[in-house]
Protein backbone atom coordinates (compact mmCIF):
# COMPACT_ATOMS: atom_id res chain seq x y z
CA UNK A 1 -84.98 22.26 189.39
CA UNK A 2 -88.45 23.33 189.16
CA UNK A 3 -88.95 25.30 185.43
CA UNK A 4 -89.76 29.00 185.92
CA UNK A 5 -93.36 29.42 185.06
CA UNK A 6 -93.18 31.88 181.52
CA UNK A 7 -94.39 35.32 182.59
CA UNK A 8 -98.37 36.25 180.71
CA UNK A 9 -98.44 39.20 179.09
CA UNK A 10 -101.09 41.64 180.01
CA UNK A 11 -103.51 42.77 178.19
CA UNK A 12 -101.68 46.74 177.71
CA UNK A 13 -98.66 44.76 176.35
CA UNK A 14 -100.85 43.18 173.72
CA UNK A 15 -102.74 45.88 172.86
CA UNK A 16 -99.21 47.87 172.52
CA UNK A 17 -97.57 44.99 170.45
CA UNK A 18 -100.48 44.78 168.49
CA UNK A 19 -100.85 49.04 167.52
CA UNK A 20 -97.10 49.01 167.14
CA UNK A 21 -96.76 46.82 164.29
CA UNK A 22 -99.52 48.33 162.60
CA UNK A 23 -98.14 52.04 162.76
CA UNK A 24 -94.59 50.47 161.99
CA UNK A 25 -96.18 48.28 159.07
CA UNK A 26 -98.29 51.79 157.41
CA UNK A 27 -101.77 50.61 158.30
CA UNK A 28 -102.27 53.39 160.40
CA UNK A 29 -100.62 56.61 158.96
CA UNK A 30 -98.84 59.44 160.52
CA UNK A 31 -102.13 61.91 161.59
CA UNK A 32 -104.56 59.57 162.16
CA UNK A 33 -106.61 59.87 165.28
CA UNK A 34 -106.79 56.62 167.25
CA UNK A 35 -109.74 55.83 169.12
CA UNK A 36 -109.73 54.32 172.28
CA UNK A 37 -112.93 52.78 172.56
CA UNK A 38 -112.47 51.36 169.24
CA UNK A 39 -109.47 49.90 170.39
CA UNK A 40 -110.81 48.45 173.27
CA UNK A 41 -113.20 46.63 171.32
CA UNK A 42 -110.91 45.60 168.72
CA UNK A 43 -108.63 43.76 170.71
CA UNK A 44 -111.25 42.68 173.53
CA UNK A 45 -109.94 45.36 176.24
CA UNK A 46 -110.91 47.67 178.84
CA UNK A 47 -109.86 50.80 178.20
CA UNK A 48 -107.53 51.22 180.90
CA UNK A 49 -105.13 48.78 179.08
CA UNK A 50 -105.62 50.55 176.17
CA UNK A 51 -104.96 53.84 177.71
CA UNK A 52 -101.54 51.86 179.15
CA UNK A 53 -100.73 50.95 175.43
CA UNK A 54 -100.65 54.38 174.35
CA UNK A 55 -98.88 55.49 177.03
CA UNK A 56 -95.71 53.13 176.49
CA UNK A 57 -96.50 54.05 172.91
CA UNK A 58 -95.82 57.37 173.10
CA UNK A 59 -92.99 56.88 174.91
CA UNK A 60 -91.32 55.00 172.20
CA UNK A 61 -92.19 57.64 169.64
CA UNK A 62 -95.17 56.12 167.67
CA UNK A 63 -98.04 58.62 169.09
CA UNK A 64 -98.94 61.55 170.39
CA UNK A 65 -101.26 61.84 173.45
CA UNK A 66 -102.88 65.53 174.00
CA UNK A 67 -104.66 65.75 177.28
CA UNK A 68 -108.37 66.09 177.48
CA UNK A 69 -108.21 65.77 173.59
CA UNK A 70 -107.34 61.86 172.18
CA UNK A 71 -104.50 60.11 170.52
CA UNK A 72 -103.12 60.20 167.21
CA UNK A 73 -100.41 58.28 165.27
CA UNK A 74 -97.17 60.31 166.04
CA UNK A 75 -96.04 62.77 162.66
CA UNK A 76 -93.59 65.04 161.36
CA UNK A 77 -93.26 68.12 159.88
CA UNK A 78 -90.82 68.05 157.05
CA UNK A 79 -89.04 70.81 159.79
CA UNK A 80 -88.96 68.45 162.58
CA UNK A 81 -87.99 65.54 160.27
CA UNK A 82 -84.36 67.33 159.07
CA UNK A 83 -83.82 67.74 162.57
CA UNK A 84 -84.62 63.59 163.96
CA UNK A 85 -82.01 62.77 160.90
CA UNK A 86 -79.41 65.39 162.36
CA UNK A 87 -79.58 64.03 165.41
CA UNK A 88 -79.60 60.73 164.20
CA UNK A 89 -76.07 61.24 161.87
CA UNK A 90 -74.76 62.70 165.13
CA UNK A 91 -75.76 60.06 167.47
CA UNK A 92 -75.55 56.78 165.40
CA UNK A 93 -71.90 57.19 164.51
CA UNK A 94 -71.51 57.05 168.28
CA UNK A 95 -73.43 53.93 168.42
CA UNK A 96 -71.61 52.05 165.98
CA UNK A 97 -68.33 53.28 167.55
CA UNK A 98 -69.29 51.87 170.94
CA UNK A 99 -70.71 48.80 169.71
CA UNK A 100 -68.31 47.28 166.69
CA UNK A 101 -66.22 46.14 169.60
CA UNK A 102 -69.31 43.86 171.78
CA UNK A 103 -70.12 42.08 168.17
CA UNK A 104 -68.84 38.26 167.79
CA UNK A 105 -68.42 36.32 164.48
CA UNK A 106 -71.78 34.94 164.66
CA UNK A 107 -73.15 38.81 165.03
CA UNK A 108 -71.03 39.19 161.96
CA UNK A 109 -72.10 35.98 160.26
CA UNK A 110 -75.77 37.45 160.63
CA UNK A 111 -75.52 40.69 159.29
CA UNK A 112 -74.07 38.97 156.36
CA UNK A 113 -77.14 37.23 155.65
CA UNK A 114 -78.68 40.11 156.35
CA UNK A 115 -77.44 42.07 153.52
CA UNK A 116 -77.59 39.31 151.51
CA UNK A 117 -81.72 39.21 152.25
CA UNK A 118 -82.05 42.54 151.53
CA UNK A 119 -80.54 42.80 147.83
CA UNK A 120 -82.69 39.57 146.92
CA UNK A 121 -86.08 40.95 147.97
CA UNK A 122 -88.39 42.95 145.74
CA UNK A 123 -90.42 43.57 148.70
CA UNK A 124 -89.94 47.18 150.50
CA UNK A 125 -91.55 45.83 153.19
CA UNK A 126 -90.08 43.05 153.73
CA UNK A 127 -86.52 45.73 152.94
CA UNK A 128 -87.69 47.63 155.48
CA UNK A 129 -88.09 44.92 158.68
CA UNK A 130 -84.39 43.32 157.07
CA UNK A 131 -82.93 47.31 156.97
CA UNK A 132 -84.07 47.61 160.70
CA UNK A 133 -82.86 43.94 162.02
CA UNK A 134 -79.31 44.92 160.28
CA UNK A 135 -78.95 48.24 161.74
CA UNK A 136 -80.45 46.96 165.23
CA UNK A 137 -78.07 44.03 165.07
CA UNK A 138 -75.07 46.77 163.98
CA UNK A 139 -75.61 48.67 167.28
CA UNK A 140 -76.57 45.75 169.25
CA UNK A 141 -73.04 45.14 170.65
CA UNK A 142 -73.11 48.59 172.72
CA UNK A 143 -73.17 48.49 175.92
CA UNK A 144 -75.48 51.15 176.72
CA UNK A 145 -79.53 51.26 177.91
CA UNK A 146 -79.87 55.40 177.05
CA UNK A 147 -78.27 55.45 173.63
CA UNK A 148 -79.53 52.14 172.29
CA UNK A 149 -83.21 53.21 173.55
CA UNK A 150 -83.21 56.57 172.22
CA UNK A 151 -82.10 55.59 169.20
CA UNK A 152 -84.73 52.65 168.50
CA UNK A 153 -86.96 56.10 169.21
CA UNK A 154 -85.64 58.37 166.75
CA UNK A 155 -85.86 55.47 164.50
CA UNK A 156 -89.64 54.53 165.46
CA UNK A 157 -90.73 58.42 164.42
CA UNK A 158 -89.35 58.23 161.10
CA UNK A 159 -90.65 54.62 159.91
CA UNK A 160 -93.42 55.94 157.73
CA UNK A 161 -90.73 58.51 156.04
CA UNK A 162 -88.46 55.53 155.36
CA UNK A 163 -91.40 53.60 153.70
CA UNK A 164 -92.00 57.01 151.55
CA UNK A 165 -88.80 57.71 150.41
CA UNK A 166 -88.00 53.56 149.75
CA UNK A 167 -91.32 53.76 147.85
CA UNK A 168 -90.01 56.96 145.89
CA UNK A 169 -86.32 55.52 145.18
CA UNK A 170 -86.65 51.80 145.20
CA UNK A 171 -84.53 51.65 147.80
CA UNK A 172 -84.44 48.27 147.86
CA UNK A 173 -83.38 47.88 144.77
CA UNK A 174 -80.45 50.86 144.75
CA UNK A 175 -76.85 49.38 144.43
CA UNK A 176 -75.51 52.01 146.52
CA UNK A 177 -78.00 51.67 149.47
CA UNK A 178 -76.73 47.99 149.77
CA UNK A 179 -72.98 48.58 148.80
CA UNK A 180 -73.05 51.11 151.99
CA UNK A 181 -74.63 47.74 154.65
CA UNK A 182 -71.84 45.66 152.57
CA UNK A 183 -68.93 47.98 153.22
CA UNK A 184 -69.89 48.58 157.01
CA UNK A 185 -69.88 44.82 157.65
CA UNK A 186 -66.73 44.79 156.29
CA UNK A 187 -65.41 47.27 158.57
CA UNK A 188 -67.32 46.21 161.84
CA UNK A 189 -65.61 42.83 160.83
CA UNK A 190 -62.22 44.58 160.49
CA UNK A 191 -62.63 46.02 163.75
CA UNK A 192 -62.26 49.67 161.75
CA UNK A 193 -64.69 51.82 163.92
CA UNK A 194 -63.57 55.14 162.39
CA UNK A 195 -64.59 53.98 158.64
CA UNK A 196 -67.62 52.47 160.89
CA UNK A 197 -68.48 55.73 162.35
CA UNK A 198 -67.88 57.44 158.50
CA UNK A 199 -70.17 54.91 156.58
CA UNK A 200 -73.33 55.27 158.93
CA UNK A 201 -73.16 59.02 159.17
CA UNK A 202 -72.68 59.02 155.25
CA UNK A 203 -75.87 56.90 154.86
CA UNK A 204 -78.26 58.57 157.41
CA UNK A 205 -77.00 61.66 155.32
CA UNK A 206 -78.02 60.85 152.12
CA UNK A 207 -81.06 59.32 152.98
CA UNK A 208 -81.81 62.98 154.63
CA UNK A 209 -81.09 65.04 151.95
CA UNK A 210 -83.06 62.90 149.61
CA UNK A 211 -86.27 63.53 151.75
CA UNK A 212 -85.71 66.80 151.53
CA UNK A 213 -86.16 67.42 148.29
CA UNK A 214 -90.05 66.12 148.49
CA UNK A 215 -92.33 68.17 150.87
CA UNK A 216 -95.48 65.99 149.54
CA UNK A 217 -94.41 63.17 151.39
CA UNK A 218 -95.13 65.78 154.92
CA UNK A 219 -97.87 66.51 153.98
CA UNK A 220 -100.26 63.29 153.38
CA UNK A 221 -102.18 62.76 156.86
CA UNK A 222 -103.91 65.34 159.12
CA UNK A 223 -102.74 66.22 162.76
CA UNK A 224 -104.14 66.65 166.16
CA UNK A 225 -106.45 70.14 165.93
């Protein structure tokens, strides 16, 4: 059997790779204005990739397009950012519920290590990519396209918030943030979706009410005029 030639990735899917993990990484802040043409000559485009990029960008969340006007890297009002993490208390739950079922021992076996990784590193970024795998892998056993997708959304728009409040709490270094990834492996592995369901909406909670109680961190980069 002839091997299937691998399929090239244009040069919008580059571009958008590329601009993603810098906005999810904090090297371009929540406000900023991105320039296309400096794009374009960044990463050795035409702009019409570049105007693809943002497009599939802003469809996942990370920035906001205003016609006749430019791009900027997508941001929340303090306002706007209560309401993603209500929706997301609401709607992870769910997630977990629908997935704990669709995850296998070595699923299991891996979010082990996962929480393992996370209470050894002193890096929050490093936290941060390891806090995103485990949840991702958590949810990963749902069989669903709309739920999964618009929850890797919600989850896109509040990356830089994340970074602020682990930066403000240590996150990565609080017992209770990685007792709460320890006790939900323990129930995905028991197969308990209703103390599943209890733990995540517990710990989207409390990482909203924390945020709440610092406006400064809203209030950092500019936004489209």
């Amino acid at each position: 059997m002839t091997a299937r030639p691998a399929r090239s990735i244009s040069a919008s899917e580059r571009v958008a790779s590329d601009l993603r993990r810098m906005i999810l990484a904090g090297e371009i802040l929540p406000g900023e204005r991105i320039v296309q043409e400096d794009l374009a000559e960044r990463f050795g485009a035409s702009r019409l990739p570049v105007r693809d990029a943002l497009r599939l960008l802003e469809a996942e969340g990370l920035v906001t397009l205003v016609a006749n006007t430019g791009a900027w890297v997508a941001k929340l009002s303090l306002e706007e950012c209560e309401e993603v993490y209500q929706i997301r208390e609401r709607v992870e739950p769910l997630l977990v519920r629908m997935s704990v079922p669709g995850l296998d021992a070595a699923a299991i076996a891996r979010l082990h290590e996962l929480v393992d990784a996370m209470r050894e590193t002193s890096s929050i970024e490093e936290f941060l990519r390891l806090d995103r795998d485990f949840h991702s892998l958590s949810y990963s056993g749902a069989e669903t396209g709309m739920l999964g997708d618009f929850v890797a959304r919600l989850w896109n728009t509040t990356q830089h918030y994340r970074r602020a409040f682990s930066e403000i709490y240590g996150v990565h270094t609080n017992r209770a943030v990685h007792l709460e990834h320890e006790l939900l492996v323990l129930a995905i592995e028991r197969g308990d979706v209703d103390e599943a369901e209890r733990i995540v909406h517990a710990h989207i909670r409390r990482t909203r009410l924390s945020l709440a109680q610092h406006p400064e961190i809203f209030q950092e980069a500019g936004s489209p005029d």
